[in-house]
Protein backbone atom coordinates (compact mmCIF):
# COMPACT_ATOMS: atom_id res chain seq x y z
CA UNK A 1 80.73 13.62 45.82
CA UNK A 2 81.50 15.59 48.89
CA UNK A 3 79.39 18.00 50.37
CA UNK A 4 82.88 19.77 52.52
CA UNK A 5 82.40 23.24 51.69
CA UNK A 6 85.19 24.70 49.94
CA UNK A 7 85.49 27.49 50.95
CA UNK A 8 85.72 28.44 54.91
CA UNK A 9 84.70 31.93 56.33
CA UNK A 10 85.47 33.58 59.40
CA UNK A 11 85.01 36.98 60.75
CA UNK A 12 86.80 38.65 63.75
CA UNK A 13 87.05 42.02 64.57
CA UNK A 14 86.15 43.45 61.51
CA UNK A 15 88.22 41.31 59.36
CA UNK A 16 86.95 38.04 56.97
CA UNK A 17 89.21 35.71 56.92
CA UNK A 18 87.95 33.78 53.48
CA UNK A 19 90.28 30.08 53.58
CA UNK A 20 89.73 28.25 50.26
CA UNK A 21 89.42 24.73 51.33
CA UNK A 22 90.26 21.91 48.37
CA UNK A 23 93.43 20.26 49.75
CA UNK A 24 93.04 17.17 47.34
CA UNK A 25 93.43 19.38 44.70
CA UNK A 26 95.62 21.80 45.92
CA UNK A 27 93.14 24.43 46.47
CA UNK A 28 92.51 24.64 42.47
CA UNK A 29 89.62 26.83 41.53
CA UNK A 30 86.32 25.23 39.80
CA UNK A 31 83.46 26.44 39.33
CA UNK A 32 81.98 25.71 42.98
CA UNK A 33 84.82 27.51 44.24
CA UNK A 34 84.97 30.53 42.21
CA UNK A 35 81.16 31.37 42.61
CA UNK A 36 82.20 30.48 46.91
CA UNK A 37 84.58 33.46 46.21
CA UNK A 38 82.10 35.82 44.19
CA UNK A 39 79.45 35.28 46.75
CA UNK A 40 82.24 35.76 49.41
CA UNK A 41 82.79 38.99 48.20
CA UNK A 42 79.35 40.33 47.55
CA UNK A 43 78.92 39.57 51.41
CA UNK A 44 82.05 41.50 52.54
CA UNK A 45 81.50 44.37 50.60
CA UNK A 46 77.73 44.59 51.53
CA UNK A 47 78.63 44.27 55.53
CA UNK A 48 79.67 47.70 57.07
CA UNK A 49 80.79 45.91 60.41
CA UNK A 50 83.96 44.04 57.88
CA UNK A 51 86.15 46.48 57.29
CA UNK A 52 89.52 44.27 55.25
CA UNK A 53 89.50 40.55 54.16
CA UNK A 54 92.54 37.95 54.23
CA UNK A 55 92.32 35.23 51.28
CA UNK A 56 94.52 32.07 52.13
CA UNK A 57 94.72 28.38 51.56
CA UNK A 58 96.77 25.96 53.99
CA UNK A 59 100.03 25.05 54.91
CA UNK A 60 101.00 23.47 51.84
CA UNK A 61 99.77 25.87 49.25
CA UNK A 62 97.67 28.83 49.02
CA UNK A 63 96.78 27.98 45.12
CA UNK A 64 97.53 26.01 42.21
CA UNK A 65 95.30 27.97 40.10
CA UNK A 66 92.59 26.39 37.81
CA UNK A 67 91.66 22.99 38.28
CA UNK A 68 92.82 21.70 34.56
CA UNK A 69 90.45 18.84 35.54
CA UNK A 70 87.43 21.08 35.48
CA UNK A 71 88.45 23.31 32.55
CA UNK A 72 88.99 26.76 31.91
CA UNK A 73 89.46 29.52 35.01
CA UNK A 74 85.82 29.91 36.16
CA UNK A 75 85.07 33.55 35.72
CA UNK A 76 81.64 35.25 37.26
CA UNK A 77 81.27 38.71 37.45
CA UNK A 78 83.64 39.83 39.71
CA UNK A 79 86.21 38.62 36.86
CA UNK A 80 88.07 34.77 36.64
CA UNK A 81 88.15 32.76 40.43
CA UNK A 82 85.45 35.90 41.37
CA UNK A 83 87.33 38.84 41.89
CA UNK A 84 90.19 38.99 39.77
CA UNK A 85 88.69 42.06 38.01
CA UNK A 86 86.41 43.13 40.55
CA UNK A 87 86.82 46.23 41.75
CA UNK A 88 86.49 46.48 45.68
CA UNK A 89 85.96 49.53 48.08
CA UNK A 90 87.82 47.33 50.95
CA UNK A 91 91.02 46.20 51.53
CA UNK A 92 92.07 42.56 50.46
CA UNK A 93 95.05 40.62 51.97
CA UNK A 94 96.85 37.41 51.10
CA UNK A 95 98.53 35.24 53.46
CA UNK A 96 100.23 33.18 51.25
CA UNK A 97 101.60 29.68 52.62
CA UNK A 98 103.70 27.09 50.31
CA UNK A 99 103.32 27.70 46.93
CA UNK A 100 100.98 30.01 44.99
CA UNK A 101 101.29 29.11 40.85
CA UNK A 102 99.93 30.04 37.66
CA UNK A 103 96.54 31.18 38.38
CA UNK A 104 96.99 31.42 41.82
CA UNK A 105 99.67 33.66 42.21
CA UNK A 106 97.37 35.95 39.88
CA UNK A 107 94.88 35.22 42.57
CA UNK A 108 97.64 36.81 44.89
CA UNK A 109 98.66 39.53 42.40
CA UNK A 110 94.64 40.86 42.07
CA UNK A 111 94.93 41.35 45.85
CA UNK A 112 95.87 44.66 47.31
CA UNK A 113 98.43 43.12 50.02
CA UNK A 114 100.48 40.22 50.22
CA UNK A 115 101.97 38.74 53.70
CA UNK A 116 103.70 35.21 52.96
CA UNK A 117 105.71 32.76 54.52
CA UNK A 118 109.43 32.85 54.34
CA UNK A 119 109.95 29.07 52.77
CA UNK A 120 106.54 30.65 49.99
CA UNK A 121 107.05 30.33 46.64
CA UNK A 122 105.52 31.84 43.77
CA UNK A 123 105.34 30.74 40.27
CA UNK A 124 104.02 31.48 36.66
CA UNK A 125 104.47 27.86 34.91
CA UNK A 126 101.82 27.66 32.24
CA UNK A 127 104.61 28.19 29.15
CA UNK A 128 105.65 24.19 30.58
CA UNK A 129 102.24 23.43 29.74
CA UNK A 130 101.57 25.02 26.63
CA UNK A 131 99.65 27.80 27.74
CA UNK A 132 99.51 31.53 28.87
CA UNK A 133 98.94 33.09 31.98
CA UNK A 134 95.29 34.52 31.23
CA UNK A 135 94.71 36.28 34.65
CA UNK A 136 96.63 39.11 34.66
CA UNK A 137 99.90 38.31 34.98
CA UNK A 138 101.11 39.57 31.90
CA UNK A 139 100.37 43.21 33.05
CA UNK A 140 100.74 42.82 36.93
CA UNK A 141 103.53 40.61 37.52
CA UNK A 142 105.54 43.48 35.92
CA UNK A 143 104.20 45.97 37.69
CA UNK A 144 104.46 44.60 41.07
CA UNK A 145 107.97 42.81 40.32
CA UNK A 146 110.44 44.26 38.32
CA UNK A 147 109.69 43.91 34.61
CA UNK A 148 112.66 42.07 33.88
CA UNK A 149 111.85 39.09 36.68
CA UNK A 150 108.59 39.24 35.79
CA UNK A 151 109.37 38.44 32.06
CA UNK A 152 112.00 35.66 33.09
CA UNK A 153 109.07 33.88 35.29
CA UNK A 154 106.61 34.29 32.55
CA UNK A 155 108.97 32.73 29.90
CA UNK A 156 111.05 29.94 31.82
CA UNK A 157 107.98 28.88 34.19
CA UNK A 158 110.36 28.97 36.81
CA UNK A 159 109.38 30.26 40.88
CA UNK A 160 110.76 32.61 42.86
CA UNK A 161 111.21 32.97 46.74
CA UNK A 162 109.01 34.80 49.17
CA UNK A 163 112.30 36.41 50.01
CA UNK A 164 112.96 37.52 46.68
CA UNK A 165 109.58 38.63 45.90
CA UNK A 166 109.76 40.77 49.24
CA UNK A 167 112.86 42.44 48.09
CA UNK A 168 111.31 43.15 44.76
CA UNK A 169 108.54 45.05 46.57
CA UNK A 170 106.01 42.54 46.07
CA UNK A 171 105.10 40.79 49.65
CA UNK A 172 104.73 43.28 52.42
CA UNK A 173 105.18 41.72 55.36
CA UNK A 174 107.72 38.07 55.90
CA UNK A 175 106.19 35.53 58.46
CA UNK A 176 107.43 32.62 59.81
CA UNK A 177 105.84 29.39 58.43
CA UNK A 178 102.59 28.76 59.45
CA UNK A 179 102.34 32.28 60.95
CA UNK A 180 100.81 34.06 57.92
CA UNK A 181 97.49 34.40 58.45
CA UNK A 182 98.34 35.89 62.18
CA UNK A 183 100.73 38.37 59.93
CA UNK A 184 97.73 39.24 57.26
CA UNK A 185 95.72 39.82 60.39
CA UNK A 186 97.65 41.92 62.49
CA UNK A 187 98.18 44.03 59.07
CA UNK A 188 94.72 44.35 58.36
CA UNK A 189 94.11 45.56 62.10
CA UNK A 190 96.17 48.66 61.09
CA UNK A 191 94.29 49.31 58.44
CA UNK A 192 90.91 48.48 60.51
CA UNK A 193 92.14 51.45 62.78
CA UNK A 194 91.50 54.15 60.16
CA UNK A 195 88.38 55.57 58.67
CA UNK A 196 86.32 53.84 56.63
CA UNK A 197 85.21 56.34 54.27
CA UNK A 198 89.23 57.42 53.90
CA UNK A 199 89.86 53.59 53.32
CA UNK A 200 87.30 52.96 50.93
CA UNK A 201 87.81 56.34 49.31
CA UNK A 202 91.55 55.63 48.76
CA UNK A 203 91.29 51.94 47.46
CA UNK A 204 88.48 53.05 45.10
CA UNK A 205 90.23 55.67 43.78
CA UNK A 206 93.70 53.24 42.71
CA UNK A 207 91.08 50.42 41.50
CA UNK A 208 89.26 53.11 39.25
CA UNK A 209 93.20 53.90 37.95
CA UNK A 210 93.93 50.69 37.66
CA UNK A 211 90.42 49.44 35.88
CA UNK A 212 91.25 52.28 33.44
CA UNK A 213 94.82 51.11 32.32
CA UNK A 214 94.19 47.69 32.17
CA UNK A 215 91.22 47.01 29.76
CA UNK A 216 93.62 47.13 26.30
CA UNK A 217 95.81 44.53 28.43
CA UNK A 218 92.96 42.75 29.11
CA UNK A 219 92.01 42.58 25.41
CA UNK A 220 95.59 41.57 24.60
CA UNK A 221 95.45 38.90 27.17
CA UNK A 222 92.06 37.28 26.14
CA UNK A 223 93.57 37.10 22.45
CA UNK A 224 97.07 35.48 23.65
CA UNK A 225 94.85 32.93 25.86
CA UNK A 226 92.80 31.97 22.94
CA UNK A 227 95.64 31.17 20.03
CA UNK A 228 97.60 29.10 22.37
CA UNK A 229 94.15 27.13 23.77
CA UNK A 230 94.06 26.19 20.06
CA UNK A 231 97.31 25.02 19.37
CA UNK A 232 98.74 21.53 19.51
CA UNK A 233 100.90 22.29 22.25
CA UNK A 234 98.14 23.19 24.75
CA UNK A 235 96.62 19.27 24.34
CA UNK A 236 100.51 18.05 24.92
CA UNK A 237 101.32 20.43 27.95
CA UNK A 238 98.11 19.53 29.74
CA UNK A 239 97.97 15.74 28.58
CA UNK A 240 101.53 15.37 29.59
CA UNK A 241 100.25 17.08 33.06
CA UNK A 242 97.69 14.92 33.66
CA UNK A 243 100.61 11.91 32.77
CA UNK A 244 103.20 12.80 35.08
CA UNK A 245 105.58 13.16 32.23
CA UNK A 246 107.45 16.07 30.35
CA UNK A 247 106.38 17.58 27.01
CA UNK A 248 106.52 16.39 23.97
CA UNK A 249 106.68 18.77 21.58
CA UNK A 250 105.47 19.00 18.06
């Protein structure tokens, strides 16, 4: 077992930089790296002298979600991979390199900015494995996409482009590869410019919105997740995962 922390934190001029760290499995959340996150966040929001924080993975992907391995998405109290639902006073950025799917492009979506790399994708494939999307993407996705590509990523499984996703409204600010993490920084610093109290004012006031309109979706969600974790389909989509093969359905 190793004892390589997985998740890396650094702090510069009033920004955390929060890098989660499990290349061999694609940066996949389990439960040691979902309570990294929760505890991450406790710290940032406790610490005046961090004013925004950037979440990213590495130059291959940012997130492949839940690590099947390990079970379902670890949820603590800041909500599943430890902050989906939480609601934060400070700014939080992604800087999104490679590919960010299933739950961690809904890692992405729960974040309040998005910088990405230009050759980024983002995806939504649980339908190919017989299974929802259980982390907000069934409410968010359409809201920060257009409904309509939303929907078609939802039901085919199928990514889209940073490009696209930037045209759609989604992603802020394009980077080069391997430049966004310098992007997500130099867009925090903006932000680091203004008052706090205005910042944290603002941001509380569109999670508090946000918190309000989502709890039925929630509900809806959490009853999707659990008739498709029972079907027969769910133990073919992840078996045939874990096989390297495609579906075979009943």
């Amino acid at each position: 077992m190793s004892d390589a922390p997985v998740l890396l934190t650094e702090a510069r001029d009033g920004v955390l930089l929060l890098t989660m760290h499990r290349p061999a499995r694609r940066n996949a959340v389990d439960r040691a790296l979902a309570d990294a996150l929760s505890a991450a966040f406790d710290d940032f929001e406790a610490d005046p002298a961090l004013r925004v924080a950037v979440l990213t993975g590495d130059d291959v992907c940012f997130s492949a979600g839940t690590d099947l391995a390990a079970g379902a998405s670890p949820a603590t109290e800041g909500g599943e991979y430890g902050f989906v639902r939480r609601q934060r006073t400070k700014p939080l950025v992604a800087a999104v390199e490679g590919y960010a799917l299933g739950g961690g492009f809904e890692m992405v979506l729960a974040c309040d900015l998005v910088v990405a790399a230009r050759d980024a994708t983002f995806g939504l494939p649980e339908v190919k494995r017989g299974v929802v999307a259980n982390c907000g993407a069934f409410f968010r996705a359409p809201e920060r996409l257009a409904p309509a590509v939303a929907t078609e990523m939802l039901l085919t499984g199928d990514s889209i482009t940073a490009e696209r996703a930037h045209r759609l409204g989604l992603v802020n600010v394009l980077s080069e590869p391997g430049g966004a993490v310098d992007a997500a920084r130099a867009l925090a610093a903006r932000i680091v410019e203004n008052s706090p109290q205005a910042v944290a004012t603002t941001l509380g006031a569109l999670h508090e919105a946000r918190a309000e309109g989502e709890v039925a979706q929630w509900r809806r969600t959490e009853e999707a997740a659990a008739r498709t974790a029972a079907s027969s389909d769910a133990v073919e989509g992840i078996t045939a995962f874990f096989e390297k093969r495609a579906p075979r359905w009943s």
